[in-house]
Protein backbone atom coordinates (compact mmCIF):
# COMPACT_ATOMS: atom_id res chain seq x y z
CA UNK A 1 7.76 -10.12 -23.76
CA UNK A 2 8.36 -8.74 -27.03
CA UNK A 3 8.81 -4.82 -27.79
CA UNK A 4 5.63 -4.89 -29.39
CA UNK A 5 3.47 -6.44 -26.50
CA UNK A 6 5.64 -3.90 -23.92
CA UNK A 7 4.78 -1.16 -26.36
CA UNK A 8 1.14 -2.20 -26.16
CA UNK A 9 0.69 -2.63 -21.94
CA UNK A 10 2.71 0.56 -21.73
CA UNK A 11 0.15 2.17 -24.34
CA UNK A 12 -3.03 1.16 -21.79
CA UNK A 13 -1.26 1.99 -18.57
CA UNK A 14 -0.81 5.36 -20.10
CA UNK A 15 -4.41 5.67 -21.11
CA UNK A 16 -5.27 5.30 -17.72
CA UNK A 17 -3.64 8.27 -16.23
CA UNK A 18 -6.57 10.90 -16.48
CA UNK A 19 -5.20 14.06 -19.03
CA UNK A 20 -2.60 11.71 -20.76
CA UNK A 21 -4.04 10.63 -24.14
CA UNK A 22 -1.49 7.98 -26.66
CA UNK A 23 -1.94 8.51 -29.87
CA UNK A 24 -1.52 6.17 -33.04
CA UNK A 25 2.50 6.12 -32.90
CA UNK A 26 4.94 4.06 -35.12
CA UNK A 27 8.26 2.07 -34.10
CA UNK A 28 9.83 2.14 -30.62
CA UNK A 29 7.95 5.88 -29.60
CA UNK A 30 4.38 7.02 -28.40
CA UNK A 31 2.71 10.20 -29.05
CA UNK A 32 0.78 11.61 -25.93
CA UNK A 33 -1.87 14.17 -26.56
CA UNK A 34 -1.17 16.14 -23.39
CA UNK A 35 -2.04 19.81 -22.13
CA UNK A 36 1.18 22.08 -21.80
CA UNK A 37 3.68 19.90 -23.14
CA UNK A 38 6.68 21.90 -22.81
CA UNK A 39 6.22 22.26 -19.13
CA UNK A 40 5.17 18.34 -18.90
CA UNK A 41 8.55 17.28 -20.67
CA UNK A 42 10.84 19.94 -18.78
CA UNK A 43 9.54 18.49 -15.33
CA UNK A 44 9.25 15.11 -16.68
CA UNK A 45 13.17 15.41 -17.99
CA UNK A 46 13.97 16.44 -14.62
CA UNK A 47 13.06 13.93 -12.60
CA UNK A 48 14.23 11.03 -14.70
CA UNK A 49 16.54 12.07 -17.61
CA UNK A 50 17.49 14.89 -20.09
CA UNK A 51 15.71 13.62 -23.53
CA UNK A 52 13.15 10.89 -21.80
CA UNK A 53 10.25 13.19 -23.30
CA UNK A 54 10.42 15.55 -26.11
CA UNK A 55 7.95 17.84 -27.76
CA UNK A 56 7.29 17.29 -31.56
CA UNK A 57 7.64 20.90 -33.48
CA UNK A 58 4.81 20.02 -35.93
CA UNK A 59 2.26 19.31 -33.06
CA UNK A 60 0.24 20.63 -30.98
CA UNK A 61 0.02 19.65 -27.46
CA UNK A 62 1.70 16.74 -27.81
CA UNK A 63 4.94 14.96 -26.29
CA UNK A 64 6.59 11.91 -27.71
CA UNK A 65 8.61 9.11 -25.37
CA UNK A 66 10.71 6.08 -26.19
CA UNK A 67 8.98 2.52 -25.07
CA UNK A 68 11.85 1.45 -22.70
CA UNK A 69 12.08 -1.90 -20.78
CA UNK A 70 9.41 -2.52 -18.68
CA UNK A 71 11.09 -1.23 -15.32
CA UNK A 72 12.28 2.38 -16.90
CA UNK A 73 8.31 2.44 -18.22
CA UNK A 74 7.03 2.27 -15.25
CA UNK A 75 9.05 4.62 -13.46
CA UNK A 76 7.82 7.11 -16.38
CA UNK A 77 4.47 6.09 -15.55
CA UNK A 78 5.12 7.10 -11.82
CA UNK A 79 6.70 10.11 -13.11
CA UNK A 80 3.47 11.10 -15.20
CA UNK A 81 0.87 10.04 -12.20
CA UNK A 82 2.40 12.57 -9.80
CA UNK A 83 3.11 15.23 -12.01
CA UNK A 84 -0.27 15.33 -13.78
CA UNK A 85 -2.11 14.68 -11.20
């Protein structure tokens, strides 16, 4: 699978977590329209690692993430499930 097709299925699993919105995003990261994004990437940097999410300074409620390899995406995904949920 190439970056770009991981990119994409990683794009429409996030879609499907309910409050977790990708945005149009460029290269090797993905914007999330998300509420309270400072607390969602302090918790979210917790439980897997310092820098996994970050919050964009010229945004609002957003949080951007690096597309990883398909195991450390969907350990983000499990990540997002249980803490937005």
């Amino acid at each position: 699978m190439t970056s770009g097709e991981e990119k994409e299925r990683f794009c429409s699993r996030l879609a499907s977590i309910p409050g977790i919105h990708p945005m149009p995003s460029i290269g090797d990261w993905i914007l999330l329209e998300v509420q309270a994004p400072s607390d969602l990437a302090r918790k979210v940097n917790r439980r897997m690692s310092a820098g996994v999410m970050s919050v964009p300074r010229h945004l609002d409620n957003a949080v951007r993430i690096h597309v990883s390899d398909p195991k450390t995406n969907e350990q983000l995904l499990r990540a997002l499930r249980d803490l937005v949920a």
